[in-house]
Protein backbone atom coordinates (compact mmCIF):
# COMPACT_ATOMS: atom_id res chain seq x y z
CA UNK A 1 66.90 110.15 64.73
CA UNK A 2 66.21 112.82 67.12
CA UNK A 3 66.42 112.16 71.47
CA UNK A 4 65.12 113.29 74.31
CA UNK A 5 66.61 114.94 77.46
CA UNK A 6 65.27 111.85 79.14
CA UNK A 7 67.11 109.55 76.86
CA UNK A 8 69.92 111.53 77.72
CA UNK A 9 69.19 110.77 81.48
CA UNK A 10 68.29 106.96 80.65
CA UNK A 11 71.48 106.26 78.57
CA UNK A 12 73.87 108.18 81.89
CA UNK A 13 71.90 105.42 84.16
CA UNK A 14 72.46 102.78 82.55
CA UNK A 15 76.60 103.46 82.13
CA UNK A 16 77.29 105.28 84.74
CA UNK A 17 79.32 107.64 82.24
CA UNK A 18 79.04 111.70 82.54
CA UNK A 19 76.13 113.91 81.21
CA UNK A 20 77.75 115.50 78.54
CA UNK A 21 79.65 112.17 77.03
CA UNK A 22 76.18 110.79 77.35
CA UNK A 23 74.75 113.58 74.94
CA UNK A 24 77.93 113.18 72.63
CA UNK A 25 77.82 109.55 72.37
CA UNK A 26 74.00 109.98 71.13
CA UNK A 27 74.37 113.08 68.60
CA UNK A 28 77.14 110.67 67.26
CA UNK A 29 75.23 107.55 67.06
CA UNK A 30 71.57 109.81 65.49
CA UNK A 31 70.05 109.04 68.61
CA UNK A 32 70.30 104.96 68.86
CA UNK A 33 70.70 104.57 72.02
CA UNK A 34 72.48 100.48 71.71
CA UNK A 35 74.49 102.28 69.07
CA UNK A 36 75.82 104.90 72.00
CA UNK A 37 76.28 102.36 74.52
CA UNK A 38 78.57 100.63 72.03
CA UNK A 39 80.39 103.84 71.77
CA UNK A 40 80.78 104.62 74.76
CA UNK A 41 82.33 101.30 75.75
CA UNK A 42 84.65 102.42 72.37
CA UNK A 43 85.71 105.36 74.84
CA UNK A 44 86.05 103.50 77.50
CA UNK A 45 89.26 101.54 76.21
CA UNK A 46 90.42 104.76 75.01
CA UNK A 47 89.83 106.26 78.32
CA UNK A 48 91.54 103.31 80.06
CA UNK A 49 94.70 103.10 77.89
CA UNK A 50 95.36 106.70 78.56
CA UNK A 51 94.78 106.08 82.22
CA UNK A 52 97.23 102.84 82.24
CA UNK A 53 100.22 104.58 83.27
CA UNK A 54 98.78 106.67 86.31
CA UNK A 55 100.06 104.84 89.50
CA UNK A 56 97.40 102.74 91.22
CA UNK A 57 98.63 102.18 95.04
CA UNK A 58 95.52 102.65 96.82
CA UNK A 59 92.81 100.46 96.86
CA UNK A 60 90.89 97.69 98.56
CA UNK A 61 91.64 94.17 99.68
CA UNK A 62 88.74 91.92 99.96
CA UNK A 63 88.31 88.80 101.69
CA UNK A 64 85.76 86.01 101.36
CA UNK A 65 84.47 82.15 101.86
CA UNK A 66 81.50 80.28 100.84
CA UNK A 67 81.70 77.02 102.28
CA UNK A 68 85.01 75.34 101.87
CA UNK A 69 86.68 77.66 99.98
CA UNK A 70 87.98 80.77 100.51
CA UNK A 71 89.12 83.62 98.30
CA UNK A 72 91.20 86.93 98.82
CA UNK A 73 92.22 89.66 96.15
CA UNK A 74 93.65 93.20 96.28
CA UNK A 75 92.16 95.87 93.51
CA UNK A 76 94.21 98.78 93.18
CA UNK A 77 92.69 102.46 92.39
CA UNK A 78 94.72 106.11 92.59
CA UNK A 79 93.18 107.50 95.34
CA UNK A 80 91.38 106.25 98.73
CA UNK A 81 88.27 107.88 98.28
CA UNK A 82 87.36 105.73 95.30
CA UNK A 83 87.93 102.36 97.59
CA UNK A 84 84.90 103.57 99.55
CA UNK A 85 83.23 104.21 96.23
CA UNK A 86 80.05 101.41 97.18
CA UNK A 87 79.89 100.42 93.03
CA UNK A 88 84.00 99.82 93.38
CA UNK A 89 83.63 97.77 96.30
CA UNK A 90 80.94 95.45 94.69
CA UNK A 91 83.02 94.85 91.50
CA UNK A 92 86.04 93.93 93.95
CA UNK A 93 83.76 91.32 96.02
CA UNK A 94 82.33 90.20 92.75
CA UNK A 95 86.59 89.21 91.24
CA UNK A 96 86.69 87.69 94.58
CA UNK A 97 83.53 85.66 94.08
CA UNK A 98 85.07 84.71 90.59
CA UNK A 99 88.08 83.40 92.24
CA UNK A 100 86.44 81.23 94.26
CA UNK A 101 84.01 79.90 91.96
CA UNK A 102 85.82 79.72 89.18
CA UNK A 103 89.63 78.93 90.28
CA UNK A 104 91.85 80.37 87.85
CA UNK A 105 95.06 79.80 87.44
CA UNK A 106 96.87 83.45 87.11
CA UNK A 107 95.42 86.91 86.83
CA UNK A 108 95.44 86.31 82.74
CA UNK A 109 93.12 83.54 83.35
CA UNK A 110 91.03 85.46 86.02
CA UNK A 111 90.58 88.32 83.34
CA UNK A 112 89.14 86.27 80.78
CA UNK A 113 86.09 84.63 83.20
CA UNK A 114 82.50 86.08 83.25
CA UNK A 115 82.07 87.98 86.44
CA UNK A 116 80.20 86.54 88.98
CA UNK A 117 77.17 87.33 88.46
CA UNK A 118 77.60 89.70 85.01
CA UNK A 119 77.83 88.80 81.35
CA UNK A 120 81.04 90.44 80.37
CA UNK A 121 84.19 89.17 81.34
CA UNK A 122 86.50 90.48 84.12
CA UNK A 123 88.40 92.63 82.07
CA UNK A 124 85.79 94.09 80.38
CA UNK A 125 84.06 94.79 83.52
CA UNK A 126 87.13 96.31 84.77
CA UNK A 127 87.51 98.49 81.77
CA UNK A 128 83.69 99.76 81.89
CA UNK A 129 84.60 100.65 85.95
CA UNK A 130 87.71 102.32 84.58
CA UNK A 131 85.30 104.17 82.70
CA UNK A 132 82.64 105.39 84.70
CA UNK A 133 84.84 106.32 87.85
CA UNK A 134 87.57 107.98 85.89
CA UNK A 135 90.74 106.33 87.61
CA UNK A 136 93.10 103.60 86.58
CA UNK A 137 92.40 100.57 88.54
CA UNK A 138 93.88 97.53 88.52
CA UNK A 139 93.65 93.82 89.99
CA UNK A 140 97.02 93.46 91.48
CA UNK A 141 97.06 89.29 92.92
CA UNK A 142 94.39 87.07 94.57
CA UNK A 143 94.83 83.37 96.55
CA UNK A 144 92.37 80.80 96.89
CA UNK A 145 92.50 78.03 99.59
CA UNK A 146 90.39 75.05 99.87
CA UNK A 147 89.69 73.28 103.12
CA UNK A 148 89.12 74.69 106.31
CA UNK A 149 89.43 78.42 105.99
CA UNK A 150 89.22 81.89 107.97
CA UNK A 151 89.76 85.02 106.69
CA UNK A 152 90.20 88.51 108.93
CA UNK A 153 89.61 92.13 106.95
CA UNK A 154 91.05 95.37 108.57
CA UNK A 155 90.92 98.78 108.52
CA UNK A 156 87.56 98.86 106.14
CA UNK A 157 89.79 97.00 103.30
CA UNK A 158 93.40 98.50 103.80
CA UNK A 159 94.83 94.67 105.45
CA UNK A 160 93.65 91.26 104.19
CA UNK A 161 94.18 87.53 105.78
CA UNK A 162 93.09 84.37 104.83
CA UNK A 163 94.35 80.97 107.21
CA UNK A 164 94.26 77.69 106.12
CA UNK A 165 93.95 74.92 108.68
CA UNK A 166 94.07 71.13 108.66
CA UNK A 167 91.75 70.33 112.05
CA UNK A 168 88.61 67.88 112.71
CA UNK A 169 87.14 70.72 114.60
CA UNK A 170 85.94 72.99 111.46
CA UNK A 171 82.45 74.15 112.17
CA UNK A 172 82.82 74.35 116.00
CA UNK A 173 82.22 78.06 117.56
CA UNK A 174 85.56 77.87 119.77
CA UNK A 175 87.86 76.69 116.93
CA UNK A 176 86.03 79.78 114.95
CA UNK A 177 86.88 82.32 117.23
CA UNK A 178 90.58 80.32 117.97
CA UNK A 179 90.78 80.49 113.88
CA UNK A 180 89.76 84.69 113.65
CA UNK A 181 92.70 84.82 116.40
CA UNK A 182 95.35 83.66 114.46
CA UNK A 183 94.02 85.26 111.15
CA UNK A 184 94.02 89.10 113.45
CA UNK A 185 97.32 88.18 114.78
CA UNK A 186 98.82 87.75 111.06
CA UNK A 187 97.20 91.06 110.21
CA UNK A 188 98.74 93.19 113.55
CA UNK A 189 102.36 91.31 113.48
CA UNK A 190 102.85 90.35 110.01
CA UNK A 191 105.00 87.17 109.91
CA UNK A 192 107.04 86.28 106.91
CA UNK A 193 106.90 82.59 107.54
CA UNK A 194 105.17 79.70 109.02
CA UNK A 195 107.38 78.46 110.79
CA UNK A 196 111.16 78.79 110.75
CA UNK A 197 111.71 75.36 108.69
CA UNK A 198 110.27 77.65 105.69
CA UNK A 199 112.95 80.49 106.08
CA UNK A 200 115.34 79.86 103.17
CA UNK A 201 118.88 79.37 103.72
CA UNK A 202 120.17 81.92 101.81
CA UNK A 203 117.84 84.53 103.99
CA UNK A 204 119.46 82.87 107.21
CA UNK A 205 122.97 83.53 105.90
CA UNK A 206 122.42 87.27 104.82
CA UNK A 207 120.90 87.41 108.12
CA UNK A 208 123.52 86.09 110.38
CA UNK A 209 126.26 88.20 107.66
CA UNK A 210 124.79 91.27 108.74
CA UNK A 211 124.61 90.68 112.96
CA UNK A 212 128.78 89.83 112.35
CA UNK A 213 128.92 93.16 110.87
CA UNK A 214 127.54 95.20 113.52
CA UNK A 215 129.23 92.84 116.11
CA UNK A 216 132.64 93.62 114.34
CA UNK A 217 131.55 97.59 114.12
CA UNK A 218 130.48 97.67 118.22
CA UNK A 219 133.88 98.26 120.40
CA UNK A 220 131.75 96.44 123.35
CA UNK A 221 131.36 92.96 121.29
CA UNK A 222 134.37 93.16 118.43
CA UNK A 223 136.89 91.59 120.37
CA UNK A 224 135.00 88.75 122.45
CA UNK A 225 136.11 85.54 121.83
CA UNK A 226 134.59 83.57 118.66
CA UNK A 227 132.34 80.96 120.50
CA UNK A 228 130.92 84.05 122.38
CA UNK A 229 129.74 85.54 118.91
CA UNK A 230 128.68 82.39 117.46
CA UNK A 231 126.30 82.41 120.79
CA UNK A 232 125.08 85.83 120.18
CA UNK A 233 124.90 84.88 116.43
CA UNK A 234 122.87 82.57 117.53
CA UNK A 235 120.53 84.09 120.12
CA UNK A 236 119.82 86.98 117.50
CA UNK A 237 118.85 84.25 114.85
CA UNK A 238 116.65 82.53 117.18
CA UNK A 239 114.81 86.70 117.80
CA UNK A 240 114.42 86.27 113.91
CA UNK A 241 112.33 83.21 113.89
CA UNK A 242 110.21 84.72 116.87
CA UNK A 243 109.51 87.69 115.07
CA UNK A 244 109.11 86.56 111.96
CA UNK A 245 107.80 82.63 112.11
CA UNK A 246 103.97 83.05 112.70
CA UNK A 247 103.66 79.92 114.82
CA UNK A 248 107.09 81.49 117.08
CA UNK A 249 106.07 84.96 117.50
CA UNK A 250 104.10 85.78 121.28
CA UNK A 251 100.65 85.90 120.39
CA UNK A 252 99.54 89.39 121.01
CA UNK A 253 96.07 87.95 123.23
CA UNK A 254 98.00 86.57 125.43
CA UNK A 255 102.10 87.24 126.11
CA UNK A 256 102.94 84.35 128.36
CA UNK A 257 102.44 81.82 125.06
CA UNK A 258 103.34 81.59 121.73
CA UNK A 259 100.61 80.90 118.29
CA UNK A 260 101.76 77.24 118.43
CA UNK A 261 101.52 77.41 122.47
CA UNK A 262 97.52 78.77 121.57
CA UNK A 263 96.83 76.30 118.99
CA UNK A 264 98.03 73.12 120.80
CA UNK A 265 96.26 74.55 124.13
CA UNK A 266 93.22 75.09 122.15
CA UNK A 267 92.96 71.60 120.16
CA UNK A 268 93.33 70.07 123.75
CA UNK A 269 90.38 71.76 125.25
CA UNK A 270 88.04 70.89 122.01
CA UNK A 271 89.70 67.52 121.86
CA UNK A 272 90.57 67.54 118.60
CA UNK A 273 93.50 68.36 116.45
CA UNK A 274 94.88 71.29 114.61
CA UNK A 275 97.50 72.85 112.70
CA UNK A 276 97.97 75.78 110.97
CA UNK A 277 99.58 74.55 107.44
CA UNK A 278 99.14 78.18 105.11
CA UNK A 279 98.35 82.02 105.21
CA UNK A 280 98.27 85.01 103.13
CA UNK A 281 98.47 88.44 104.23
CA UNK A 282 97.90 91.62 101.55
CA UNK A 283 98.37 95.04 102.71
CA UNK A 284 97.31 97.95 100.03
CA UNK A 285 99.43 99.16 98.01
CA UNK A 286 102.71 97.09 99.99
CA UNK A 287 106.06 97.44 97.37
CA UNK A 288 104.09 99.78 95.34
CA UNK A 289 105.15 103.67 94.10
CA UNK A 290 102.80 105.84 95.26
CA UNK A 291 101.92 108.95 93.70
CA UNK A 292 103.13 112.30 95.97
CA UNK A 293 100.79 114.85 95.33
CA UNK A 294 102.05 118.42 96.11
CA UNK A 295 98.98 120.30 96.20
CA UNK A 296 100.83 123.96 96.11
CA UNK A 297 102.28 122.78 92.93
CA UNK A 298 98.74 121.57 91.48
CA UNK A 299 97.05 124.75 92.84
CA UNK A 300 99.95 126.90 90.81
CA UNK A 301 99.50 124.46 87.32
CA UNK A 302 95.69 124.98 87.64
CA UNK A 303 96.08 129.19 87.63
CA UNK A 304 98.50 128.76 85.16
């Protein structure tokens, strides 16, 4: 069965794959065009199992709610310029819709639902984008919170919040733009913690073993008495928990109170009551290798 250039431009369309792979895939196939599809998606595992062990540390984090449920996922690609790719960022909002609508329990489970709003699953939707934009991508981790939820995106995808609240003011516009507040403030300062009830012991101790070691290594503080250490001991431990306890740290809108100071102040005014009981925060890429490109290097291996 002979084709056309046209079916040549029809089959590129409708997979998104390159010109010539196009023309391959239907010289292979005699021209059947469902035939070369198929094919093609045949490639496209081979394509992404030889792309598996690229790094992936770039990326986009996507947040999102519809109604009472919000949903927030980080999709990792090798380079930046392929998170501003406008068919990458739909397939990351569409895993994100899938999380929320369809609450799975791990990233195995995630893999193996439809897409929202596609009839192949996750992973083979990832596998056809893997495809037709050439890099390895991956879904790293997601959340999902139900209840009264507020996310906060930065930097065009780079940062990622979502806040969970327990409050009887959900829907009002003041405890909206109180709620955004907190979310921005977990995406500038990046707490660890809630609050310093959730800092685990064993982090406290490692903590205070490493302020006696620079007390004992500083000739102005070595030899002061041992209730005068135990003091600073303490007075560093209580920096920790204000630096790294979300509803402790100074909130960066206003430096004369702290988050809890704002969030007690603000269920006052609305007369109502909240409190801030979980968060998430994904940064791009955070604890991954990156890949170090030395461009003299790949300038010299391309002449060569």
């Amino acid at each position: 069965m002979a084709f056309t250039a046209q079916d040549v431009k029809n089959l590129r369309e409708a997979t998104g794959v390159g010109m010539m792979d196009c023309k391959k895939a239907l010289t292979e196939s005699g021209g059947d065009f469902d035939k070369a599809v198929e094919l093609l998606r045949e490639k496209g595992l081979a394509a992404a199992a030889k792309k598996a062990g690229r790094i992936a540390a770039e990326g986009l984090v996507c947040a999102l709610v519809d109604g009472s449920v919000g949903g927030l996922i980080e999709v990792n690609s090798e380079t930046d310029f392929v998170a501003k790719n406008a068919d990458f960022v739909a397939f990351v909002e569409a895993c994100d819709k899938t999380v929320i609508h369809e609450n799975p329990a791990d990233l195995d489970a995630l893999m193996a639902q439809k897409l929202d709003g596609g009839s192949n699953t996750v992973e083979e939707a990832l596998r056809e984008k893997i495809l037709t934009i050439g890099e390895n991508l991956k879904i790293r981790r997601f959340a999902r919170y139900e209840g009264t939820v507020e996310t906060y995106v930065h930097g065009g995808g780079r940062i990622g919040v979502m806040v969970r609240f327990d409050t009887d003011l959900g829907g009002k516009a003041e405890f909206t733009a109180y709620a955004k507040d907190v979310a921005m403030q977990i995406a500038a300062i990046s707490p660890t913690y809630l609050t310093r009830e959730q800092v685990p012991a064993e982090v406290i101790a490692k903590e205070k073993e490493i302020l006696m070691a620079q007390i004992q290594q500083d000739e102005k503080t070595k030899n002061k008495p041992a209730q005068v250490i135990e003091k600073m001991v303490d007075g560093r431990i209580k920096k920790f928990f204000k630096e790294n306890c979300l509803l402790e740290q100074v909130f960066v809108k206003n430096n004369d109170q702290t988050v809890q100071q704002y969030t007690e102040e603000t269920a006052k005014t609305l007369g109502g009551a909240i409190r801030v009981t979980d968060f998430v925060r994904y940064e791009v890429g955070e604890g991954l290798e990156r890949r170090e490109d030395n461009f003299a290097d790949e300038v010299a291996s391309m002449i060569q």
